[in-house]
PDB file of N, CA and C in Angstrom:
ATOM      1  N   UNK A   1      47.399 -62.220 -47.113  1.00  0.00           N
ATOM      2  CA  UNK A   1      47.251 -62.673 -48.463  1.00  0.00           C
ATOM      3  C   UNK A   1      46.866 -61.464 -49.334  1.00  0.00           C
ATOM      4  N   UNK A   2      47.880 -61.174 -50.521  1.00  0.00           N
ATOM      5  CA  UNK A   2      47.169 -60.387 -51.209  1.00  0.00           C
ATOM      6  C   UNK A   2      45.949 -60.091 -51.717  1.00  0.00           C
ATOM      7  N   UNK A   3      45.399 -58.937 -52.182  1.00  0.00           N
ATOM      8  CA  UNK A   3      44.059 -59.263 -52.748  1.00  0.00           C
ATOM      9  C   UNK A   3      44.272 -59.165 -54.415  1.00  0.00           C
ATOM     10  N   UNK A   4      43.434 -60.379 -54.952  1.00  0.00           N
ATOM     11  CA  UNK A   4      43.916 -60.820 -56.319  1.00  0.00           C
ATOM     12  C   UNK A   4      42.688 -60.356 -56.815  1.00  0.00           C
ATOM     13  N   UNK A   5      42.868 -59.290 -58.168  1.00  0.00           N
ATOM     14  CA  UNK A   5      41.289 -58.781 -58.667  1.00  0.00           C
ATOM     15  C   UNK A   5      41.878 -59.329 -60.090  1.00  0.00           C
ATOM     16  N   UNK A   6      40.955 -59.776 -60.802  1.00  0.00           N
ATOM     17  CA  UNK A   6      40.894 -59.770 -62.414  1.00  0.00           C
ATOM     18  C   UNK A   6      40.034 -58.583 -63.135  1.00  0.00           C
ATOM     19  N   UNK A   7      40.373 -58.361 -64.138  1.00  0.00           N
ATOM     20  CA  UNK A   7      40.090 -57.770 -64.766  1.00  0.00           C
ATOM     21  C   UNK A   7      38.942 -58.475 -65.484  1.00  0.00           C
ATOM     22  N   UNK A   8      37.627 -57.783 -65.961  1.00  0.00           N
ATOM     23  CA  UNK A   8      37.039 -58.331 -66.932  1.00  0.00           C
ATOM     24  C   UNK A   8      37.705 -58.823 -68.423  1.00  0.00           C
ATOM     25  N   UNK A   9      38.089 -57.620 -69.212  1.00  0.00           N
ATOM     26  CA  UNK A   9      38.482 -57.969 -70.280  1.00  0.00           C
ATOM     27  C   UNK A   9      39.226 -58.665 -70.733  1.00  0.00           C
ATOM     28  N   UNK A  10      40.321 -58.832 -69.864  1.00  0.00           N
ATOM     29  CA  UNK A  10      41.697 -59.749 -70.041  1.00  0.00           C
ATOM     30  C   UNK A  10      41.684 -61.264 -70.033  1.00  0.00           C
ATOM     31  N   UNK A  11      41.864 -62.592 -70.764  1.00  0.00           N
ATOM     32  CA  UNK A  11      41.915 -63.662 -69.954  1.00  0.00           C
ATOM     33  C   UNK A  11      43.100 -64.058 -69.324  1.00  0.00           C
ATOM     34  N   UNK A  12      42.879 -65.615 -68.051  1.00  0.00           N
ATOM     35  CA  UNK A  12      44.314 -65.335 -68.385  1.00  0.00           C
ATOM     36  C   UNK A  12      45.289 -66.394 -69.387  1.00  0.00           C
ATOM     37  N   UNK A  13      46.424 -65.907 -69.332  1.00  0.00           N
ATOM     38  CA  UNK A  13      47.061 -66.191 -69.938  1.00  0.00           C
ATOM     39  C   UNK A  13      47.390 -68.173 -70.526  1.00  0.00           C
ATOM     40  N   UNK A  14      47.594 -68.415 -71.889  1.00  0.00           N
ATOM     41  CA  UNK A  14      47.943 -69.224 -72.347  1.00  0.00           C
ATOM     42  C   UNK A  14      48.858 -70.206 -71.534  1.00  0.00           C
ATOM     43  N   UNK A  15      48.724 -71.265 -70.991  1.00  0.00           N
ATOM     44  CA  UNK A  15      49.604 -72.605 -70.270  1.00  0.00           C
ATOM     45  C   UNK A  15      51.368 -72.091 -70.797  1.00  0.00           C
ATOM     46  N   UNK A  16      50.739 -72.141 -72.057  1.00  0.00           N
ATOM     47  CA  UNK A  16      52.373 -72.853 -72.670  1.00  0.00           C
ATOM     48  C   UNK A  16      53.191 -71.355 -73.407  1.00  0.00           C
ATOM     49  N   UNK A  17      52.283 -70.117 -73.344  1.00  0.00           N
ATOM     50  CA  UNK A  17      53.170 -69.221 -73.405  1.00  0.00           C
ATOM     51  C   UNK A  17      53.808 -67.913 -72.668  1.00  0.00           C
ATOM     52  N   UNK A  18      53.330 -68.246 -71.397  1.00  0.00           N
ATOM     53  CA  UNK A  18      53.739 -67.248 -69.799  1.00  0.00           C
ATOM     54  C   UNK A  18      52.420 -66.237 -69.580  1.00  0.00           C
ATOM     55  N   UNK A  19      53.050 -64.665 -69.762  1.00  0.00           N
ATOM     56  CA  UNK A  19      52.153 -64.431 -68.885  1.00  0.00           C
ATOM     57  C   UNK A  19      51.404 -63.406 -70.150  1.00  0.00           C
ATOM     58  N   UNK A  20      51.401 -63.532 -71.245  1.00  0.00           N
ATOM     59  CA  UNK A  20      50.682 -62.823 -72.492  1.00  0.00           C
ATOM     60  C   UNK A  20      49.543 -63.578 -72.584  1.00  0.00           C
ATOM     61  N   UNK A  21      48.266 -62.908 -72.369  1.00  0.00           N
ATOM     62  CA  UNK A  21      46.840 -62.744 -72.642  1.00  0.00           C
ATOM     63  C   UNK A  21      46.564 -63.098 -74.309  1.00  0.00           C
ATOM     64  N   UNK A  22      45.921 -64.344 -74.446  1.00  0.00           N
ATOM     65  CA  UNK A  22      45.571 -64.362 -75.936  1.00  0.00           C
ATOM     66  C   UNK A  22      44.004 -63.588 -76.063  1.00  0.00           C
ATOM     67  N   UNK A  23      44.497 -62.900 -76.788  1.00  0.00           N
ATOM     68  CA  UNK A  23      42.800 -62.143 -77.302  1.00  0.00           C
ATOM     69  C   UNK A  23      42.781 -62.503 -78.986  1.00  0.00           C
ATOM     70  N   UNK A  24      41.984 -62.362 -79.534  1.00  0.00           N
ATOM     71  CA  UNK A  24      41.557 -63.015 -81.124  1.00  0.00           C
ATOM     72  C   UNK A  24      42.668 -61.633 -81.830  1.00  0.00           C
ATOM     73  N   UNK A  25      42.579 -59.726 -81.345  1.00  0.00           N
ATOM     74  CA  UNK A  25      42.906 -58.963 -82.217  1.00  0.00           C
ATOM     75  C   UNK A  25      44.564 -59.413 -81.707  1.00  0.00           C
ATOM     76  N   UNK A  26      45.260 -59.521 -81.015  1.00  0.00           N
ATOM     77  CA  UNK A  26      46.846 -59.438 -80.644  1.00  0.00           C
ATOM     78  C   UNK A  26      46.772 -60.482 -81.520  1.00  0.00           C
ATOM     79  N   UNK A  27      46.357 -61.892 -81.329  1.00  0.00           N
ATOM     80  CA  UNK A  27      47.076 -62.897 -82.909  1.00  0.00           C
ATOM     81  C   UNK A  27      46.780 -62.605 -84.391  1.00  0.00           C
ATOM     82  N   UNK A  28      45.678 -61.470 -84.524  1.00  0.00           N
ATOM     83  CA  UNK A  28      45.482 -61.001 -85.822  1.00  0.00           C
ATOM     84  C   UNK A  28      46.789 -60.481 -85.917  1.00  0.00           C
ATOM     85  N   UNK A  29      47.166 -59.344 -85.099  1.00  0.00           N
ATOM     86  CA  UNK A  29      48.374 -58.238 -85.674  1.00  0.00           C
ATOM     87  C   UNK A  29      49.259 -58.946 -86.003  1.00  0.00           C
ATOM     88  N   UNK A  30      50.040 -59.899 -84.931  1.00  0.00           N
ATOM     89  CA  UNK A  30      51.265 -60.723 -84.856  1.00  0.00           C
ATOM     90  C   UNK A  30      51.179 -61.569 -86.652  1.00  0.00           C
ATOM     91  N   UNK A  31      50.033 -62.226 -86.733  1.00  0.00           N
ATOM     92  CA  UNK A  31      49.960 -62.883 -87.989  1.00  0.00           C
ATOM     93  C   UNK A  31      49.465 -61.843 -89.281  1.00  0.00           C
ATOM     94  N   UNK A  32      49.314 -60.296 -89.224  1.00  0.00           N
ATOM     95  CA  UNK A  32      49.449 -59.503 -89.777  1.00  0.00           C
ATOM     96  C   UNK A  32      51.260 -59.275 -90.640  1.00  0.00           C
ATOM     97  N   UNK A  33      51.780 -59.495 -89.264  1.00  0.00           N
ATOM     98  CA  UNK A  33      53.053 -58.719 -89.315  1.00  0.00           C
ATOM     99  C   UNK A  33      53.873 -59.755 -90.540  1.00  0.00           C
ATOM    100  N   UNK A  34      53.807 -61.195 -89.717  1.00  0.00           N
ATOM    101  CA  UNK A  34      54.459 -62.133 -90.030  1.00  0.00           C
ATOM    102  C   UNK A  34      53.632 -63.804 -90.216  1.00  0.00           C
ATOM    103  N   UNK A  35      53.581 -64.385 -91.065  1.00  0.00           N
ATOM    104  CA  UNK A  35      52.635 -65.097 -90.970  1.00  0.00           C
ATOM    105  C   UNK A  35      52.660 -66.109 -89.908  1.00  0.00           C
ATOM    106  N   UNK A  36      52.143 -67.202 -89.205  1.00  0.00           N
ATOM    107  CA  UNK A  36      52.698 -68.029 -88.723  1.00  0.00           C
ATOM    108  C   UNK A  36      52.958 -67.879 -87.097  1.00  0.00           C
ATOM    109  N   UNK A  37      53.091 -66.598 -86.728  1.00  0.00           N
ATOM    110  CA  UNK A  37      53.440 -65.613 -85.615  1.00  0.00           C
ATOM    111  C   UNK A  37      52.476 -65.888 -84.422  1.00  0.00           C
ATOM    112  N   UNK A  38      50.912 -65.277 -85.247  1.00  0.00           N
ATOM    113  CA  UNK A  38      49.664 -65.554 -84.617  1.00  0.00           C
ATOM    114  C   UNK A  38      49.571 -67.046 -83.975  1.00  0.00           C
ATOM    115  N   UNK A  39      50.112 -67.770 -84.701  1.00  0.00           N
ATOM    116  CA  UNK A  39      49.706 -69.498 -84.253  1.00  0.00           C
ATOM    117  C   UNK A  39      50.573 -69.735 -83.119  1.00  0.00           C
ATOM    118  N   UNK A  40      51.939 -68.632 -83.320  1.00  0.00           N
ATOM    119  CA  UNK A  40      52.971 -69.292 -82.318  1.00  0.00           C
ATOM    120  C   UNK A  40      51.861 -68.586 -81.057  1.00  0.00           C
ATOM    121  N   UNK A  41      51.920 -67.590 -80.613  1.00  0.00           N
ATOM    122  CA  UNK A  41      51.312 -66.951 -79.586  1.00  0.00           C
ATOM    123  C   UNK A  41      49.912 -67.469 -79.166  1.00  0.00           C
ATOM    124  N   UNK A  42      49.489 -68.125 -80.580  1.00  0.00           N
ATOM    125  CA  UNK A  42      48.141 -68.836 -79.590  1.00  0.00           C
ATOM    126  C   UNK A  42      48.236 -70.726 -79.194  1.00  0.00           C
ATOM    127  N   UNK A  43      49.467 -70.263 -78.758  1.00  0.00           N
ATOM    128  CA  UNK A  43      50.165 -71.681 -78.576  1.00  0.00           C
ATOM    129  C   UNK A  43      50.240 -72.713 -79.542  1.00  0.00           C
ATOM    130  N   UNK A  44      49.982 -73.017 -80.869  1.00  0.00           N
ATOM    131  CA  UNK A  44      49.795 -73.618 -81.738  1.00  0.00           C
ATOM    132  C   UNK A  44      51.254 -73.302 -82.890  1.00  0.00           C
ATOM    133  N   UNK A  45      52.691 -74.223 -81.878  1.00  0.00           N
ATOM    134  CA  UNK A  45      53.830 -73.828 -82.056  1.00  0.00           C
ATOM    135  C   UNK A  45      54.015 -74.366 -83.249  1.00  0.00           C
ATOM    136  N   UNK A  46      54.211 -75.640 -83.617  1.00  0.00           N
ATOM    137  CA  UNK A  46      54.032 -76.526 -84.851  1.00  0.00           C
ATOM    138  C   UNK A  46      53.671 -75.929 -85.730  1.00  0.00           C
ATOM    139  N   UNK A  47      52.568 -75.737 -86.240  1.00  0.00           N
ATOM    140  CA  UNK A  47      51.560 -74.584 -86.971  1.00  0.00           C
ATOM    141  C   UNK A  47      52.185 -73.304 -87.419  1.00  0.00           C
ATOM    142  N   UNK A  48      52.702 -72.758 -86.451  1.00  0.00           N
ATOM    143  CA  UNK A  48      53.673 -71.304 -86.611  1.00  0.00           C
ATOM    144  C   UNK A  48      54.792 -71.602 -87.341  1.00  0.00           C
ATOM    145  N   UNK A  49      55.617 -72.793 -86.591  1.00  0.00           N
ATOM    146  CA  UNK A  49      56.700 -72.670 -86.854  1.00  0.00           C
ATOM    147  C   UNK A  49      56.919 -73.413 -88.736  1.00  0.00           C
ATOM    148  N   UNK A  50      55.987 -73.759 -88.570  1.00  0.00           N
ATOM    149  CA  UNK A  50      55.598 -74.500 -90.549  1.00  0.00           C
ATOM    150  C   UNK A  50      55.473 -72.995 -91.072  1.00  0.00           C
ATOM    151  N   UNK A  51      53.912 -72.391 -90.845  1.00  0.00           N
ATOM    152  CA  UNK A  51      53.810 -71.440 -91.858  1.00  0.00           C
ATOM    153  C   UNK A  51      54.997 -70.286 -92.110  1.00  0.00           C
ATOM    154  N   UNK A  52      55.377 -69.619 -90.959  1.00  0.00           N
ATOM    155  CA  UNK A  52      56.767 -68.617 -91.355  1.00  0.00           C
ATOM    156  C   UNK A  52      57.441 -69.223 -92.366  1.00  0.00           C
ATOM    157  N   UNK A  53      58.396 -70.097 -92.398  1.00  0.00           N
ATOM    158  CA  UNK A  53      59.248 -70.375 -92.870  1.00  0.00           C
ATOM    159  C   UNK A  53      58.803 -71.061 -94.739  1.00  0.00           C
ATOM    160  N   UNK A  54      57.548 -71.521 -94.785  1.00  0.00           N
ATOM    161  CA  UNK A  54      57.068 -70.969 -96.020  1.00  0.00           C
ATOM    162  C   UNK A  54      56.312 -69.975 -96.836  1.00  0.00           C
ATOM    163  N   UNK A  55      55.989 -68.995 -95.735  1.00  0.00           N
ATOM    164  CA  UNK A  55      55.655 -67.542 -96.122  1.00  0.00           C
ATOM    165  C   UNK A  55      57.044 -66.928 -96.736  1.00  0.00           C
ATOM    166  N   UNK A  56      58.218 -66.952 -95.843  1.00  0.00           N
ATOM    167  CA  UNK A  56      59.458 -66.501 -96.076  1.00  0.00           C
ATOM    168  C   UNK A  56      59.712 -67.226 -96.933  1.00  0.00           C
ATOM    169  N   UNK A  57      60.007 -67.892 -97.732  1.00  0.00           N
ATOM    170  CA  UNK A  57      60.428 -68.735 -98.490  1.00  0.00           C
ATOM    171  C   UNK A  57      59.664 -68.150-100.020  1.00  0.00           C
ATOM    172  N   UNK A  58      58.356 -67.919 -99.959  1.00  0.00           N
ATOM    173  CA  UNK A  58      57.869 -67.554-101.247  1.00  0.00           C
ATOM    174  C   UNK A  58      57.891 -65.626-101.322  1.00  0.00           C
ATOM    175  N   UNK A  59      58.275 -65.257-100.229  1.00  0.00           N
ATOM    176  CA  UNK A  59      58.877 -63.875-100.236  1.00  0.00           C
ATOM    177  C   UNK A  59      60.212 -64.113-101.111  1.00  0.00           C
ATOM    178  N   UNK A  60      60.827 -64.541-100.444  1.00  0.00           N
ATOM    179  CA  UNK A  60      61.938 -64.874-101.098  1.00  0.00           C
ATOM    180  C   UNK A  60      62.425 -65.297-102.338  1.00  0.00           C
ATOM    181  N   UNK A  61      61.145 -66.036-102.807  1.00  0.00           N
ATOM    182  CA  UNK A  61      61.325 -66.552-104.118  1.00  0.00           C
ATOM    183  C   UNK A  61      60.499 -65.465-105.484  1.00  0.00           C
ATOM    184  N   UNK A  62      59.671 -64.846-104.513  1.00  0.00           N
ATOM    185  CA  UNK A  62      59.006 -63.416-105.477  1.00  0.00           C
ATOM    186  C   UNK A  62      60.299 -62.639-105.738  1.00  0.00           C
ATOM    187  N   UNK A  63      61.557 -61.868-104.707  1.00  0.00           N
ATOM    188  CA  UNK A  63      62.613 -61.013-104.533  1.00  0.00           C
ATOM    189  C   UNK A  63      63.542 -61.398-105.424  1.00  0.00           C
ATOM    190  N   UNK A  64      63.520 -62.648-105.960  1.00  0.00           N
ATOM    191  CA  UNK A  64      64.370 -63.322-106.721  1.00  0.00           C
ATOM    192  C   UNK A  64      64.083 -63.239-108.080  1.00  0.00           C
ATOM    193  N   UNK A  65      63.001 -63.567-108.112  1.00  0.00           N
ATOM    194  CA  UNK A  65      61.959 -63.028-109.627  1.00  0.00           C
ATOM    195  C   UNK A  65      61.800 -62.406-110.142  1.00  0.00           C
ATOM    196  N   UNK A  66      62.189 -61.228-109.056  1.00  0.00           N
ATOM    197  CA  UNK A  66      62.248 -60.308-109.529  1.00  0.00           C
ATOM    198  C   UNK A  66      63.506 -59.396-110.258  1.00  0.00           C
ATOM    199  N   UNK A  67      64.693 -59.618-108.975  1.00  0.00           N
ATOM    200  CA  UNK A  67      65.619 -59.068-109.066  1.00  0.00           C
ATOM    201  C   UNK A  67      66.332 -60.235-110.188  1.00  0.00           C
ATOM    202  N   UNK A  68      65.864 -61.064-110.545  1.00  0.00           N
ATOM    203  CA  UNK A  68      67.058 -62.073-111.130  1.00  0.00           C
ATOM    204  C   UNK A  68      66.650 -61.474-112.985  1.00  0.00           C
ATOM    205  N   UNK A  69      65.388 -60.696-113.319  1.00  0.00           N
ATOM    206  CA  UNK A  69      64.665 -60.437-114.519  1.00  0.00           C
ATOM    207  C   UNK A  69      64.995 -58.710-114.437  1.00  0.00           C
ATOM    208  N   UNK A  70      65.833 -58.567-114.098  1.00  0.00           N
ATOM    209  CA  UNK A  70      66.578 -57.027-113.494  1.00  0.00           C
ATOM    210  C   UNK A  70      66.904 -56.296-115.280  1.00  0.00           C
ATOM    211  N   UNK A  71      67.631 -57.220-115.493  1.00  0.00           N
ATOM    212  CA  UNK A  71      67.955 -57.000-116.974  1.00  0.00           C
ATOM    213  C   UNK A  71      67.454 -57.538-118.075  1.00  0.00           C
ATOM    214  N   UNK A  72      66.294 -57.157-118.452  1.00  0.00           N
ATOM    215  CA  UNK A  72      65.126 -57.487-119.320  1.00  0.00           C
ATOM    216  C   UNK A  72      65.949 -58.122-120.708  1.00  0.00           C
ATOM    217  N   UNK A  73      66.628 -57.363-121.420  1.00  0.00           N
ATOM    218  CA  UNK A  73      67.741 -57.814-122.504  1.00  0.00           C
ATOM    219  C   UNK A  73      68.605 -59.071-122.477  1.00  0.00           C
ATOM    220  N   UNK A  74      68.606 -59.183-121.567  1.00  0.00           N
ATOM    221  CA  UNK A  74      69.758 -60.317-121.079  1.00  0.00           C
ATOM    222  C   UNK A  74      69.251 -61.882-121.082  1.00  0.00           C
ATOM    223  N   UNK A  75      67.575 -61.585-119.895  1.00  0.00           N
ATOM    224  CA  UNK A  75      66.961 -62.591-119.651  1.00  0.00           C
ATOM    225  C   UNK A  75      65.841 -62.632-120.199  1.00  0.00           C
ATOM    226  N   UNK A  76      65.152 -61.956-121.627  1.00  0.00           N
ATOM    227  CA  UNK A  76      64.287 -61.874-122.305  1.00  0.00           C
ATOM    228  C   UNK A  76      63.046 -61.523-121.602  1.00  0.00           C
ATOM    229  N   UNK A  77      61.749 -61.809-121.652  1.00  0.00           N
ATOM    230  CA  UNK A  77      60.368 -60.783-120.997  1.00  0.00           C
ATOM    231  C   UNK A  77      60.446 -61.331-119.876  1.00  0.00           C
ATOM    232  N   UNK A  78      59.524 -60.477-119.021  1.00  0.00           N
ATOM    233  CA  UNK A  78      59.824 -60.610-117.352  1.00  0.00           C
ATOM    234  C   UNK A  78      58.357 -61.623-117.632  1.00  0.00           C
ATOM    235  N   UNK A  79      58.519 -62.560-116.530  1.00  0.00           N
ATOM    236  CA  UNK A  79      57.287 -63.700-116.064  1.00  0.00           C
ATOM    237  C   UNK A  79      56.358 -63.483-115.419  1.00  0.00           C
ATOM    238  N   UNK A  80      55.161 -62.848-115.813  1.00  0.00           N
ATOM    239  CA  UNK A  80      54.538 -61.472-114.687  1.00  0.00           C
ATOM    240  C   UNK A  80      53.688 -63.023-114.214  1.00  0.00           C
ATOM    241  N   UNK A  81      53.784 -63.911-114.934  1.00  0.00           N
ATOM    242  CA  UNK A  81      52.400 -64.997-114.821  1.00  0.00           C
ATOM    243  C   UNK A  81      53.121 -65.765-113.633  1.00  0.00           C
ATOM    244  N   UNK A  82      54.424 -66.143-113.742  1.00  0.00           N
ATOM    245  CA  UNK A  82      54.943 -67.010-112.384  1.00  0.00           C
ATOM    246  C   UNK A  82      54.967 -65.760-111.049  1.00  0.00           C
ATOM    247  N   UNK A  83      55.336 -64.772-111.333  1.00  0.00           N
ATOM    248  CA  UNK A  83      55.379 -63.842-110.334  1.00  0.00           C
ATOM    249  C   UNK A  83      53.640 -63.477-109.355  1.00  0.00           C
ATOM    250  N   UNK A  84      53.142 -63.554-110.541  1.00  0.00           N
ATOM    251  CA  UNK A  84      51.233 -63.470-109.702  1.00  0.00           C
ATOM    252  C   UNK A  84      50.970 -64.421-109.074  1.00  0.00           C
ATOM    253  N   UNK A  85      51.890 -66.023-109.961  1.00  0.00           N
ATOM    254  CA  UNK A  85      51.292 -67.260-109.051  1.00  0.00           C
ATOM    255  C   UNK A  85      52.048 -67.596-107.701  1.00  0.00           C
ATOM    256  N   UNK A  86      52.730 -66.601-107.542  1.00  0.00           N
ATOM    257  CA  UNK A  86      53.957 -66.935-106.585  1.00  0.00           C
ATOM    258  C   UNK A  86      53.179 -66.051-105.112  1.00  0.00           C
ATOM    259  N   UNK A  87      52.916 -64.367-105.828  1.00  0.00           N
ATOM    260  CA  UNK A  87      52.246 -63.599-105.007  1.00  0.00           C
ATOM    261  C   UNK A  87      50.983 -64.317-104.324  1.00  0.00           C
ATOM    262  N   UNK A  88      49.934 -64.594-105.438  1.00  0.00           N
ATOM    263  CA  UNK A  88      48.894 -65.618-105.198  1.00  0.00           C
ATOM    264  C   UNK A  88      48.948 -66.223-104.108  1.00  0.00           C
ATOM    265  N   UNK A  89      49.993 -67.239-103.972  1.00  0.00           N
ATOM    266  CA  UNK A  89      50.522 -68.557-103.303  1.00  0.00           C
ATOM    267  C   UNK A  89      50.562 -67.351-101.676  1.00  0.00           C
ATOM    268  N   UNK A  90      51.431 -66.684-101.715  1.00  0.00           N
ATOM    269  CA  UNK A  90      51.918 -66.206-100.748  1.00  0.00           C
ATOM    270  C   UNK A  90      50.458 -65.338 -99.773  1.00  0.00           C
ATOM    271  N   UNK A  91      50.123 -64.658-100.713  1.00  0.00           N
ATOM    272  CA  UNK A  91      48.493 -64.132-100.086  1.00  0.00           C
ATOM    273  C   UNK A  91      47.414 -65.117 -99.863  1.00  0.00           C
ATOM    274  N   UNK A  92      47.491 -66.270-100.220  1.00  0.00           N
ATOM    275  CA  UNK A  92      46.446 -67.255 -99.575  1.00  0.00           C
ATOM    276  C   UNK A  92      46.998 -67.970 -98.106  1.00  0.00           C
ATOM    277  N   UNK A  93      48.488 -68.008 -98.410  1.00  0.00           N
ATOM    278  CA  UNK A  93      48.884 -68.719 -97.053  1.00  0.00           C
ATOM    279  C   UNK A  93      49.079 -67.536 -95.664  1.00  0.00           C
ATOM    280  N   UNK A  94      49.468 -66.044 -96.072  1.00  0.00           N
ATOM    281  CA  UNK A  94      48.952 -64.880 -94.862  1.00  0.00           C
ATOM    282  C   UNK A  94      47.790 -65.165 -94.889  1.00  0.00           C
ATOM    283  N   UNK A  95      46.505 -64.891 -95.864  1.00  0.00           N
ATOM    284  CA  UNK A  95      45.562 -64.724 -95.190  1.00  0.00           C
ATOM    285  C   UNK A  95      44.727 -66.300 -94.437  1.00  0.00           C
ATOM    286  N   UNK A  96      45.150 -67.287 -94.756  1.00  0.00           N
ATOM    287  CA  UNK A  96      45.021 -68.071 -94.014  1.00  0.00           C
ATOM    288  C   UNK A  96      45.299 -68.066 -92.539  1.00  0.00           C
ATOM    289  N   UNK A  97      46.681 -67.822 -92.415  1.00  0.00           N
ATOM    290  CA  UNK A  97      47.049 -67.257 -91.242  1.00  0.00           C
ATOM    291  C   UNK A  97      46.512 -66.527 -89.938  1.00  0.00           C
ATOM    292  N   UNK A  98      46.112 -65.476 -90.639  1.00  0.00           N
ATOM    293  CA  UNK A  98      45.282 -64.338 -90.196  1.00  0.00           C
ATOM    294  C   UNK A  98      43.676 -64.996 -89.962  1.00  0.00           C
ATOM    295  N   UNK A  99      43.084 -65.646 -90.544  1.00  0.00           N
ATOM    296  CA  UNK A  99      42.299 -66.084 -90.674  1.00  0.00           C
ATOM    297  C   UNK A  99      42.034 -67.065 -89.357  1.00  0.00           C
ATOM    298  N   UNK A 100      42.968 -68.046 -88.977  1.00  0.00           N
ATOM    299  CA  UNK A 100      42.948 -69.110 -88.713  1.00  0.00           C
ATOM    300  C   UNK A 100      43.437 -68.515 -86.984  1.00  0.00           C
ATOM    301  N   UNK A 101      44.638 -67.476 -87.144  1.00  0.00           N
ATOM    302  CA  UNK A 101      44.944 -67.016 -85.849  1.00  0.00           C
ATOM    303  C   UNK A 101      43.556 -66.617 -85.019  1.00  0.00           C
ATOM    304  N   UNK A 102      42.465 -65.616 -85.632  1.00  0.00           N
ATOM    305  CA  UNK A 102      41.543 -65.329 -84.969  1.00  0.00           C
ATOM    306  C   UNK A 102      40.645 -66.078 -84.588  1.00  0.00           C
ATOM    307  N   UNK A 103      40.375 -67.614 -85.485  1.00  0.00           N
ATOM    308  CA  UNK A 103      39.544 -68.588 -85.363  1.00  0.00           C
ATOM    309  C   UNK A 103      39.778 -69.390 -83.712  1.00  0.00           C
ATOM    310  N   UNK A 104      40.930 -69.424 -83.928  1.00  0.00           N
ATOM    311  CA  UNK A 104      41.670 -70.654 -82.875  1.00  0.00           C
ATOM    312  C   UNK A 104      42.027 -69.373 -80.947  1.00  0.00           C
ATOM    313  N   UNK A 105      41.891 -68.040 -81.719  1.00  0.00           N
ATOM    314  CA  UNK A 105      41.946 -67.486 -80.315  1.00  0.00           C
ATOM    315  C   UNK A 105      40.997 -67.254 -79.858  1.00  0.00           C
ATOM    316  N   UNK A 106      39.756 -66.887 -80.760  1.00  0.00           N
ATOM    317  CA  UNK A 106      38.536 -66.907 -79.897  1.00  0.00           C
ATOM    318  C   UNK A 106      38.148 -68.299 -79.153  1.00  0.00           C
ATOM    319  N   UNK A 107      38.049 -69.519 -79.829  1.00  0.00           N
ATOM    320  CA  UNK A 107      37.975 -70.864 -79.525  1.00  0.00           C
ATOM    321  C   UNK A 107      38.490 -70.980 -78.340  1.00  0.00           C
ATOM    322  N   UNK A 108      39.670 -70.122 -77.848  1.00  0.00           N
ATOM    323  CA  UNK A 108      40.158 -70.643 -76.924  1.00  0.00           C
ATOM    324  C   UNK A 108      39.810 -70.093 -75.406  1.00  0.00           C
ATOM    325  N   UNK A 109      39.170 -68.405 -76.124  1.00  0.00           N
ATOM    326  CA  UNK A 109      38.314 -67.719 -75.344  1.00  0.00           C
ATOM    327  C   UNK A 109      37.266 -68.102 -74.775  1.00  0.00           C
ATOM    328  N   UNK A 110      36.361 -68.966 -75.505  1.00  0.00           N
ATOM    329  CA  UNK A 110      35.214 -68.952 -75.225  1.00  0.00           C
ATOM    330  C   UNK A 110      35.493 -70.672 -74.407  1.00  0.00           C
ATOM    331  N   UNK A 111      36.670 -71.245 -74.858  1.00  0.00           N
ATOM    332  CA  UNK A 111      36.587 -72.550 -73.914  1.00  0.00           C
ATOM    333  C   UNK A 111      36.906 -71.863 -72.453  1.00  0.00           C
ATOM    334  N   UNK A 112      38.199 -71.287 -72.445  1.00  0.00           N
ATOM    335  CA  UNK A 112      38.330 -70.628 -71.317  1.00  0.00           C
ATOM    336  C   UNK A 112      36.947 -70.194 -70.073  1.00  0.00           C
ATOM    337  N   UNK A 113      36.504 -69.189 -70.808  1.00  0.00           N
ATOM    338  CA  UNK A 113      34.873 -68.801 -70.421  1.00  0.00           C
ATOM    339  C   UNK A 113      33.768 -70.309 -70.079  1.00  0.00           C
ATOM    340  N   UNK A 114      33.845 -70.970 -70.572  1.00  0.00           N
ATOM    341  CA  UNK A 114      33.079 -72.113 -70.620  1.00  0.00           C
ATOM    342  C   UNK A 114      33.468 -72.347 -69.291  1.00  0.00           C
ATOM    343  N   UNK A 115      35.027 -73.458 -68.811  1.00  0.00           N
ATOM    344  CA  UNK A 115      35.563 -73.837 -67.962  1.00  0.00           C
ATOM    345  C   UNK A 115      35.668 -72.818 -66.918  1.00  0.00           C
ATOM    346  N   UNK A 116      35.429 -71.485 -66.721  1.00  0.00           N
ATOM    347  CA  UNK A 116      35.014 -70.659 -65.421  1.00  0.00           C
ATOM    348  C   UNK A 116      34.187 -70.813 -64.983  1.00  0.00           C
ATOM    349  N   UNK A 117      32.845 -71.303 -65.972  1.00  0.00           N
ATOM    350  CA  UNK A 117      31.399 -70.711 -65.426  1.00  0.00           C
ATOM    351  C   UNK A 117      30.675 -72.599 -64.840  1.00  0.00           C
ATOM    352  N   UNK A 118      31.862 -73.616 -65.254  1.00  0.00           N
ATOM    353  CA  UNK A 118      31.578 -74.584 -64.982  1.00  0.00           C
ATOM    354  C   UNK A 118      32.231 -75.423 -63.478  1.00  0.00           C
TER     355      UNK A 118
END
């Protein structure tokens, strides 16, 4: 029989997403990168798969706002007030993200830890 050592630092890995170690900083970055990301990796697929696709969506709708007010003459003053509330919108739902990724991976750390020592 092999001999099986763990590592202190590492846990292991998430049921439902193979063999990647959730730690609180890896779902920060992931939900750094992309919003929504963090939740997928800390198994909280639902969750992920909602926020991306309205993070992207108000990216998308800032790029538009922008580029569509391209020609100031044409389409009269640029909307700096819908464009802040749009940015706004978009920086509360990353940092939620980010927020919420680190909440829910430690939680899951310390249940983990709990259920070893029990």
């Amino acid at each position: 029989m092999p001999n099986q050592t763990k590592t202190p630092n590492k846990m292991p890995a998430h049921p439902g997403i193979g063999d990647v170690p959730v730690t609180p900083w890896d779902s920060v970055i992931r939900s750094l990168l992309f919003s929504g990301v963090g939740q997928i990796h800390n198994g909280q697929i639902l969750k992920g798969v909602l926020l991306l696709p309205v993070s992207v969506s108000f990216c998308v709708l800032c790029l538009f706002l922008m580029m569509s007010f391209a020609d100031v003459d044409r389409h009269g003053p640029f909307p700096y007030d819908r464009l802040f509330l749009y940015m706004a919108i978009l920086g509360c739902i990353w940092l939620y993200a980010i927020i919420d990724a680190y909440i829910v991976a430690t939680r899951m750390i310390r249940t983990r830890q709990q259920a070893q020592h029990n």
